[in-house]
Protein backbone atom coordinates (compact mmCIF):
# COMPACT_ATOMS: atom_id res chain seq x y z
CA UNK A 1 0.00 0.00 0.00
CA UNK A 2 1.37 3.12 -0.78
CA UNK A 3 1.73 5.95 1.57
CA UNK A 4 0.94 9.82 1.22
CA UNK A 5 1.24 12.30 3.31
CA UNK A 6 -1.08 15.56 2.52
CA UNK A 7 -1.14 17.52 5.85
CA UNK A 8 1.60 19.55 5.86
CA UNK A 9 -0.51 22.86 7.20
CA UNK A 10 -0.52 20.14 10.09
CA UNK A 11 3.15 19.71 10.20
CA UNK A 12 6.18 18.91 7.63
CA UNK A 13 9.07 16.00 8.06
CA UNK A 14 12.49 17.71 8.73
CA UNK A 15 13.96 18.88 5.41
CA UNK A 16 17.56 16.70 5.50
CA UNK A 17 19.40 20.38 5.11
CA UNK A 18 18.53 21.43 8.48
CA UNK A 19 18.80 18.05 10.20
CA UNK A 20 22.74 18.70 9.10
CA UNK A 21 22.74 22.07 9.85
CA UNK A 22 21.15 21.21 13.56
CA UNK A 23 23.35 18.04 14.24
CA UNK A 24 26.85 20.23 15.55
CA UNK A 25 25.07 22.10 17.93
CA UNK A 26 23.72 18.58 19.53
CA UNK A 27 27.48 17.52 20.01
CA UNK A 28 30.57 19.93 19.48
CA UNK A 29 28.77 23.48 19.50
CA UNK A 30 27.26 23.20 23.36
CA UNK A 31 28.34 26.63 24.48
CA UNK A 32 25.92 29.38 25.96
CA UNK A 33 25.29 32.46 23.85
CA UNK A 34 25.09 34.49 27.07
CA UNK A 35 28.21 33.44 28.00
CA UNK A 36 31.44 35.45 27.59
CA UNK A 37 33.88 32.79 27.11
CA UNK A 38 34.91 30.96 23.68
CA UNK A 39 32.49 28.27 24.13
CA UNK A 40 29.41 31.18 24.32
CA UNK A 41 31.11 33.42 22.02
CA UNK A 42 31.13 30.62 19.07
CA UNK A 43 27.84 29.73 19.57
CA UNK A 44 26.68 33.23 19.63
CA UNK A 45 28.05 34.06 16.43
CA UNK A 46 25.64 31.12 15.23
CA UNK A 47 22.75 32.85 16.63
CA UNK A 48 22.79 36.23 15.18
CA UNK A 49 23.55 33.79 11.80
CA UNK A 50 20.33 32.25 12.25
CA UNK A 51 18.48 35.55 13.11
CA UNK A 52 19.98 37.22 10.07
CA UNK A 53 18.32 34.57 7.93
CA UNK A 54 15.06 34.24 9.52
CA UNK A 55 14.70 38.62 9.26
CA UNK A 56 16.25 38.01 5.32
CA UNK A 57 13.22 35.59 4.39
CA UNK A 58 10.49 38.46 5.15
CA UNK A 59 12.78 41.56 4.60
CA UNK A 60 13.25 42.38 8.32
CA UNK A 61 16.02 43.61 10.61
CA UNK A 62 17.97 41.04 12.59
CA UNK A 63 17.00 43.20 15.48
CA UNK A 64 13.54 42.79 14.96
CA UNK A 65 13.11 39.05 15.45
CA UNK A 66 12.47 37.53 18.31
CA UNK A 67 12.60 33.33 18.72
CA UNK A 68 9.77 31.30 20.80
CA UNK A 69 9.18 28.07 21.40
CA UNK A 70 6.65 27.97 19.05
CA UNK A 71 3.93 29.76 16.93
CA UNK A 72 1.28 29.40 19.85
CA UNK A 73 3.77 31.06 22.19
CA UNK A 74 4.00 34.26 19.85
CA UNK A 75 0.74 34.51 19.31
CA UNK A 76 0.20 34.42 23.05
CA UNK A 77 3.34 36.81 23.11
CA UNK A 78 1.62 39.39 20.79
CA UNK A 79 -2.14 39.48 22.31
CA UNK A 80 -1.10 39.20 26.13
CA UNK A 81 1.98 41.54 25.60
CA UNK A 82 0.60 44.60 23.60
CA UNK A 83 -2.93 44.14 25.84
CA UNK A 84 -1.15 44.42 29.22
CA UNK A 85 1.05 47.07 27.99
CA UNK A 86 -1.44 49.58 26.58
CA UNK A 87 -4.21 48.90 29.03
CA UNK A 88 -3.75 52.46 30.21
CA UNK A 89 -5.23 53.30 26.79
CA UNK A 90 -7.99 50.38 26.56
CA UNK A 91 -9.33 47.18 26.66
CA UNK A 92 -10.43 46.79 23.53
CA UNK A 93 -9.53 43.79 20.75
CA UNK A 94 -10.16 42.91 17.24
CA UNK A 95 -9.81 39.71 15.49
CA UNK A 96 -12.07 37.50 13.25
CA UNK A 97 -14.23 34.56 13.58
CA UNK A 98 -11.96 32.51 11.24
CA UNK A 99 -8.63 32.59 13.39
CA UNK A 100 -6.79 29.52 15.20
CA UNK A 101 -7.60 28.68 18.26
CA UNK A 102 -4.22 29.58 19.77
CA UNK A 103 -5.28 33.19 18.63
CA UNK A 104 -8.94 32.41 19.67
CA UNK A 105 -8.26 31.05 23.32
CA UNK A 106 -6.28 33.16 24.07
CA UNK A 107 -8.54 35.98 23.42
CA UNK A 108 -11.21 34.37 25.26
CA UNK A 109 -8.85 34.26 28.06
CA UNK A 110 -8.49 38.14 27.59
CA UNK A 111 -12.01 38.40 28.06
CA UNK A 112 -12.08 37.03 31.28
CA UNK A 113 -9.61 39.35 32.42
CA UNK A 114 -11.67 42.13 31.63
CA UNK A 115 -11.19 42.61 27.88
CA UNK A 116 -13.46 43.64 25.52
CA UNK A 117 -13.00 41.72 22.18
CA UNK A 118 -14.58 42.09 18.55
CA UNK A 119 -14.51 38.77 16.74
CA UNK A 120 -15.04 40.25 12.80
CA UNK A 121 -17.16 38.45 9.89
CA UNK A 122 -16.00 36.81 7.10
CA UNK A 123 -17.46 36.26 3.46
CA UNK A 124 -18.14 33.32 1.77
CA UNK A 125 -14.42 32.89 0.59
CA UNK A 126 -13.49 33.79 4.01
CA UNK A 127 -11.89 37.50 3.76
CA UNK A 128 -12.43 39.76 6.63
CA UNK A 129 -14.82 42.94 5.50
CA UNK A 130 -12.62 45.77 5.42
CA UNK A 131 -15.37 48.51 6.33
CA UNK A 132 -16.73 46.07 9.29
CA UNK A 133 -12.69 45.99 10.82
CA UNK A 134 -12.58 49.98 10.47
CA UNK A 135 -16.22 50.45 11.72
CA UNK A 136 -14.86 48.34 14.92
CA UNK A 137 -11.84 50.51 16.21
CA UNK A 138 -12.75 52.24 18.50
CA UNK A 139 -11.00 55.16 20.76
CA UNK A 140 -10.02 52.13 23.62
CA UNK A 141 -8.96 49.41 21.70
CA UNK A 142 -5.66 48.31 21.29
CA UNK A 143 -4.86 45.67 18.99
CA UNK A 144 -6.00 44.17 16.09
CA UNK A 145 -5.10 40.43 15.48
CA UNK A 146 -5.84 38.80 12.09
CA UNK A 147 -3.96 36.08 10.55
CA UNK A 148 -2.16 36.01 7.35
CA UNK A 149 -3.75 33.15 5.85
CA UNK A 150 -5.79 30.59 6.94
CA UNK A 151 -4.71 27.23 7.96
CA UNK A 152 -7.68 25.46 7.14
CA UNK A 153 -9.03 26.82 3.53
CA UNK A 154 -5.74 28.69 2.58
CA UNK A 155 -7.47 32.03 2.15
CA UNK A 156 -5.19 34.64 2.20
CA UNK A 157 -6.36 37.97 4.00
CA UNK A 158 -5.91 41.56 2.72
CA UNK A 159 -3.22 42.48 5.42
CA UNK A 160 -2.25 45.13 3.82
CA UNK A 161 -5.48 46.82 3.76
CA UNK A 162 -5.76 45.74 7.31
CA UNK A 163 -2.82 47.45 8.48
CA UNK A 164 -3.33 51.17 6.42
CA UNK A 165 -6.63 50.87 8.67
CA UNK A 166 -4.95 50.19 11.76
CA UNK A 167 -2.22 52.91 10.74
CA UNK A 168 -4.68 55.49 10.26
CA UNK A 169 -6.45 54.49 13.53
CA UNK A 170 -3.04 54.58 15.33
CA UNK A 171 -3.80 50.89 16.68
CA UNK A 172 -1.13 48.26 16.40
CA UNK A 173 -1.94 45.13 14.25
CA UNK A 174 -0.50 41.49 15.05
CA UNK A 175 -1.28 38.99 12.31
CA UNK A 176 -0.72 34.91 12.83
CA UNK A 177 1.74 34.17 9.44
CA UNK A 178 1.97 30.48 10.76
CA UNK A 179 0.86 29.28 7.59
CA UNK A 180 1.99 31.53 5.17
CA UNK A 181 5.97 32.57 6.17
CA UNK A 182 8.01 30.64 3.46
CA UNK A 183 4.77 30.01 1.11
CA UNK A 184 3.94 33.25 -0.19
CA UNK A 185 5.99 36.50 -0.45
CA UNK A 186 6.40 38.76 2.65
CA UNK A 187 7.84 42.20 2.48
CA UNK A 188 8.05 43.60 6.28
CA UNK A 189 9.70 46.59 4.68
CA UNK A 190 6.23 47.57 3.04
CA UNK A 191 3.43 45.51 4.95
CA UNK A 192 2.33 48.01 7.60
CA UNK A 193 2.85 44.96 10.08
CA UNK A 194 3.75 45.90 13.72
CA UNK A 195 3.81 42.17 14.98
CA UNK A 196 4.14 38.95 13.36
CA UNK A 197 4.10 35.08 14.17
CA UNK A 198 5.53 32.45 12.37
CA UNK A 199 6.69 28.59 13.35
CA UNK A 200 9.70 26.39 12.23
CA UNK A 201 7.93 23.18 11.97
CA UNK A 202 5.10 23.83 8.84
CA UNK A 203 8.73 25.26 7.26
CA UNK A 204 10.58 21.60 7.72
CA UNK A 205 11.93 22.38 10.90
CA UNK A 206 11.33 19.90 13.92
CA UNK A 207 8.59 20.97 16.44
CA UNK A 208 9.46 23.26 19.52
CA UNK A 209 10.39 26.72 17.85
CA UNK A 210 9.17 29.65 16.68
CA UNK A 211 9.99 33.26 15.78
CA UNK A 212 8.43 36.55 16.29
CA UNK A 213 8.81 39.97 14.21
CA UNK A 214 8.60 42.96 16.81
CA UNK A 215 8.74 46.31 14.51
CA UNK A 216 11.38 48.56 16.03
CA UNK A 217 9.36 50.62 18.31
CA UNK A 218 6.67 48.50 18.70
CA UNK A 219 6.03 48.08 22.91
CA UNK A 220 4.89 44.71 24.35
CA UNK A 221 4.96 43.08 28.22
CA UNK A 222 7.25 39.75 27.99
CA UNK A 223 5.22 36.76 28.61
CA UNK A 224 8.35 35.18 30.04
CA UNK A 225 10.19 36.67 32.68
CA UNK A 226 14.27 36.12 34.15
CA UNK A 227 16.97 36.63 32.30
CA UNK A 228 17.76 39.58 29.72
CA UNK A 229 17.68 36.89 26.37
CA UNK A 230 16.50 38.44 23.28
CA UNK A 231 16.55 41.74 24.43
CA UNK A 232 14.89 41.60 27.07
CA UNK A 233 12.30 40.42 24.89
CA UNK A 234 11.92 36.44 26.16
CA UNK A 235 13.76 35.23 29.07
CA UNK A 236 15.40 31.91 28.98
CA UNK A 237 18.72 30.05 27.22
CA UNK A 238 18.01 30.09 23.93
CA UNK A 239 17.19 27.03 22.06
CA UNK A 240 20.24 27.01 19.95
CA UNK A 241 20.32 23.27 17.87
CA UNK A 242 16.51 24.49 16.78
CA UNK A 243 17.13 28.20 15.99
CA UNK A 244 19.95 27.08 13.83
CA UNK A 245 17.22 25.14 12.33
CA UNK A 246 15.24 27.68 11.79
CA UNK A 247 17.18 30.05 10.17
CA UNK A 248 19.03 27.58 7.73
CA UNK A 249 14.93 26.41 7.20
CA UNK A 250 14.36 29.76 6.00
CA UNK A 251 17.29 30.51 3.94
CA UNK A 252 16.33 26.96 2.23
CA UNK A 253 12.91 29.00 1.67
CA UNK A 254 14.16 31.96 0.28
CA UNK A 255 16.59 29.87 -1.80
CA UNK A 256 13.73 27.65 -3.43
CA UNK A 257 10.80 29.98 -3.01
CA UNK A 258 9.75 30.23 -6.70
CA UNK A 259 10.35 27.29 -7.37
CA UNK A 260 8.40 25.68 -4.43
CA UNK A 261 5.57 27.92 -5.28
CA UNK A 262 5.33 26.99 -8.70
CA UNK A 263 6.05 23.33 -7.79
CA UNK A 264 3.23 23.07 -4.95
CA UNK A 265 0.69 25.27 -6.81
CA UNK A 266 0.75 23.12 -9.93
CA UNK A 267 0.34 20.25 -7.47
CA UNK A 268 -2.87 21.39 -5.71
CA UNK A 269 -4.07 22.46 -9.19
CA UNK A 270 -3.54 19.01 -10.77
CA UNK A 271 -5.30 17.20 -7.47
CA UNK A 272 -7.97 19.98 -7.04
CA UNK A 273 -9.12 19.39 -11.62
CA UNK A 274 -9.01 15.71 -10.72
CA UNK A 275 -11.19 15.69 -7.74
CA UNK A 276 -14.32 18.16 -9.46
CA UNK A 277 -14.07 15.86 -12.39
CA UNK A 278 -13.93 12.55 -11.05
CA UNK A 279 -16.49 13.47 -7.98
CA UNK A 280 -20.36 15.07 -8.21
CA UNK A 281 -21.53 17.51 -5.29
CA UNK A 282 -18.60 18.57 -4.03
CA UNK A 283 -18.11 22.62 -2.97
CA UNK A 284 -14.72 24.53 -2.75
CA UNK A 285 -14.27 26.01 0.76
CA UNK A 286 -11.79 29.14 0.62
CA UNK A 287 -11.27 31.92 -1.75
CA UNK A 288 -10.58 30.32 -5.72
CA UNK A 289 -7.51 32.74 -6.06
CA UNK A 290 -6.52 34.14 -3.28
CA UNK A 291 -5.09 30.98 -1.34
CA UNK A 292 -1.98 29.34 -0.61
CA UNK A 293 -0.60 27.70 -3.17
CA UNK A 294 -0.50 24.21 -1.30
CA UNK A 295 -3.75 24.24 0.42
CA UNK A 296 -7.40 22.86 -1.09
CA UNK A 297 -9.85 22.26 1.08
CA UNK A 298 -13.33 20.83 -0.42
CA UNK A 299 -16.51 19.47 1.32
CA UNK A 300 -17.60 16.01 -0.63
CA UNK A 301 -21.08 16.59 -0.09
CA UNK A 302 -23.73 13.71 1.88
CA UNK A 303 -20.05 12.43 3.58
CA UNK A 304 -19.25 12.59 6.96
CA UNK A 305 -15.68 13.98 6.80
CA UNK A 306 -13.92 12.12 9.69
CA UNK A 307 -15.31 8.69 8.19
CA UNK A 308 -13.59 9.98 4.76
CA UNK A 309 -10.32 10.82 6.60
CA UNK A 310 -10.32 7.49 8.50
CA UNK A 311 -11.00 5.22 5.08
CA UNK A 312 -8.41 7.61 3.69
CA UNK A 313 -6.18 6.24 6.14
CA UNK A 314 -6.64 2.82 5.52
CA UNK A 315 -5.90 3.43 1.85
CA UNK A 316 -2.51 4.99 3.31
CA UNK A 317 -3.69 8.71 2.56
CA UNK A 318 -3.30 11.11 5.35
CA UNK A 319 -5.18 14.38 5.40
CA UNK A 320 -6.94 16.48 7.76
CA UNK A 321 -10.84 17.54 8.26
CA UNK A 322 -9.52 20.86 9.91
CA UNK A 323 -7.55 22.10 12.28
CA UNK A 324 -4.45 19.66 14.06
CA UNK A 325 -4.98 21.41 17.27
CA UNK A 326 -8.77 20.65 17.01
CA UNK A 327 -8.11 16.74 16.36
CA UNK A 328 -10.54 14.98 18.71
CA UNK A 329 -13.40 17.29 18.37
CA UNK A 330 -16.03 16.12 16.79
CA UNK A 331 -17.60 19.80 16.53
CA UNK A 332 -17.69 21.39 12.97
CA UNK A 333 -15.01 23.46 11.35
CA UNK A 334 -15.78 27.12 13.14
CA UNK A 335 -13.73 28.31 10.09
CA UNK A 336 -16.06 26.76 7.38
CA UNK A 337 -19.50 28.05 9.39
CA UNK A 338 -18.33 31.13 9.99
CA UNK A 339 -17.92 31.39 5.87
CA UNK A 340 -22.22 31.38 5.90
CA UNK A 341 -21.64 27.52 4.93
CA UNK A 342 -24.46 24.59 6.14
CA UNK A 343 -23.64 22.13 9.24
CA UNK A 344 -23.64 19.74 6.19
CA UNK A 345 -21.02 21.63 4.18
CA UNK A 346 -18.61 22.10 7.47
CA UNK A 347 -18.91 18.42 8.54
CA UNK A 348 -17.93 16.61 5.60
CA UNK A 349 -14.68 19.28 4.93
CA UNK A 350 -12.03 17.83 4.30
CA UNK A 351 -8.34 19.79 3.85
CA UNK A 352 -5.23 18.03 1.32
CA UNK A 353 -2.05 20.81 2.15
CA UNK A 354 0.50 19.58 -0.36
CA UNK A 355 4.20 19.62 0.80
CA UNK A 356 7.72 19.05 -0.82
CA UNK A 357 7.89 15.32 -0.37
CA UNK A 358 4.45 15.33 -2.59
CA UNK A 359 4.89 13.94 -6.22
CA UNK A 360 2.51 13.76 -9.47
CA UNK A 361 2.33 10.15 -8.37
CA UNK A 362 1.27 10.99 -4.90
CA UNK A 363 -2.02 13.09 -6.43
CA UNK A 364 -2.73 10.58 -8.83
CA UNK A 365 -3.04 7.84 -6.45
CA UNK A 366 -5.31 10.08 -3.87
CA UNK A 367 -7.34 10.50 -7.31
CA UNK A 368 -7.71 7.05 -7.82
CA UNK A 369 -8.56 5.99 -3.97
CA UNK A 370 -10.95 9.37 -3.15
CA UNK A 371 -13.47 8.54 -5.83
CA UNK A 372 -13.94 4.59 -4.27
CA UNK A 373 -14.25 5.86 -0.98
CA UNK A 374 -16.90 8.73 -2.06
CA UNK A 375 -19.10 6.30 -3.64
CA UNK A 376 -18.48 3.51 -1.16
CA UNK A 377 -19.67 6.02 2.05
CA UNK A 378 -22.78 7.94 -0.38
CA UNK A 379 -24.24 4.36 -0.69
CA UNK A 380 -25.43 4.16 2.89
CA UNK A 381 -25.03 7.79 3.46
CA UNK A 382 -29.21 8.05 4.37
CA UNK A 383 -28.27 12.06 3.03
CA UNK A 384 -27.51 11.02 0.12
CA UNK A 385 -30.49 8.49 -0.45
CA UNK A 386 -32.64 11.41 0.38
CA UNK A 387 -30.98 13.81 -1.73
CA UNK A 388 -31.39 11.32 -4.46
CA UNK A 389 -34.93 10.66 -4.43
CA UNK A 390 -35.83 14.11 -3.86
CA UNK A 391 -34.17 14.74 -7.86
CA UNK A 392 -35.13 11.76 -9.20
């Protein structure tokens, strides 16, 4: 049986550059970058290395970037630090229905210390309304949080627009770039971004590290506290074997980038024609343009999408019905529903985010096995019975 992988919005394997790149730092390269003596001093020089490439990849100052532990940590970083900072101005916080939960939670968890938030519409591709957002600053709020693109349907928000709002408003705006850092082109230089997250391991990096862009200026609380690391910025030794990582992920990134776009794109494309001609009743979820170029998610109408993604397993196809860090949940995509789309639609949603281990072969086999399953679940689907007779 053959095995594909199609959920790398979930995670990606370890690209084989940055496994090498990572290994010295396990064994010779041990030293502390805080520490004054040779063994600090080399590793240190490592560090700003790695910094330099991870500010290169979205056309940012070295000084500007600040590394996590991961892209749920910044985000947490972002919200918590700019809301406890400017609370002498307001309470007040923006984001949209269609965010990730570790942008989500932690804005609920805002509200219950005292916070006012404003969770923003989206369309039926999923954009954010533009006149809704400005309509919604208000004198006391303080941040707007929005993410780049979405993780689930790949629909890429208007950030620009987003931040000339906040600009004019004089309100700082945060946006979660989890998913899009190393996918689609970032320019920090012209995006009026003040804050931005971003996470090593949907870039081929293993799990436990992140990054954050801080715009020179920009004032935020720490959400760790103790030692000065990162200017004084996020306390704690630095990570050093995964921040090495990281940056030699993204100069990989930069290196390849239009050639990984074109690659993935033509990918999706390829799987995405296959699936709307080999399957009836099945409905796009996301914006038709304006979406990563490795994400498709579709909704294969009268199926239950976790009993697709389980016989998908069995056929050695992995893929996701949403969110990883909703796995368990049984509830519908919030994403999908908050689009205007049915119960129906959201529950039988199911997301294929193409990756560089992906080949032709790959997407013709999931064409071969999807269309067997479809049929196979719509014959006792009692939906689908219904749906049937009701045409006939």
């Amino acid at each position: 049986m053959r095995r594909v992988y199609m959920d790398h919005n979930a995670t990606t394997p370890v690209h084989p550059e940055v496994l090498e790149a990572m290994l010295p730092f396990f064994r010779e390269q041990f030293g502390n970058a805080s520490s004054i003596h040779w063994a600090g001093r080399e590793v240190k020089k490592y560090l700003d290395e790695a910094r330099e490439k991870v500010a290169a990849l979205m056309n940012a100052d070295p000084q500007e970037i600040v590394f996590t532990g991961c892209g749920t940590e910044s985000d947490n970083m972002a919200i918590k630090g700019v809301a406890f900072t400017h609370q002498d101005k307001g309470r007040h916080i923006i984001t949209s229905k269609v965010e990730h939960h570790a942008i989500l939670h932690t804005c609920q968890f805002m509200q219950g210390m005292g916070y006012q938030v404003t969770y923003l519409s989206v369309d039926r591709d999923g954009l954010v309304d533009l006149e809704e957002l400005r309509r919604s600053i208000r004198p006391d709020t303080v941040l707007v949080t929005i993410m780049f693109a979405n993780n689930e349907t790949g629909t890429i928000m208007p950030v620009r627009e987003i931040g000339e709002i906040c600009r004019e408003k004089g309100v700082l705006f945060h946006t979660d770039a989890v998913q899009a850092v190393g996918k689609i082109s970032i320019d920090l230089k012209r995006l009026p971004v003040d804050i931005l997250s971003l996470s090593g391991h949907k870039l081929n990096t293993p799990k436990g590290i992140g990054a954050q862009f801080i715009r020179k200026g920009t004032k935020l609380s720490p959400l760790i506290h103790g030692g000065a690391q990162e200017r004084n910025r996020r306390a704690g030794t630095e990570n050093i074997p995964y921040i090495i990582g990281l940056g030699k992920a993204c100069e990989i990134a930069m290196r390849d980038f239009d050639k990984r776009h074109e690659y993935l794109r033509n990918l999706r494309d390829r799987l995405q024609e296959g699936i709307f001609r080999a399957v009836p009743h099945v409905e796009l979820n996301g914006h038709p343009v304006l979406r990563l170029p490795n994400t498709m998610n579709v909704s294969f109408l009268y199926v239950e999408g976790e009993s697709l993604l389980l016989n998908l397993d069995l056929e050695g196809v992995a893929v996701s019905s949403g969110s990883a860090c909703s796995s368990g949940s049984a509830d519908a995509s919030h994403v999908i529903l908050a689009m205007g789309k049915s119960p129906l639609v959201a529950q039988s949603a199911i997301r294929f985010s193409l990756g560089l281990t992906n080949t032709p072969e790959d997407v013709d086999y999931v064409l071969e096995v999807v269309p067997r399953i479809i049929e196979r679940l719509r014959a006792i689907s009692p939906l689908y019975q219904k749906a049937s007779r009701s045409k006939a």
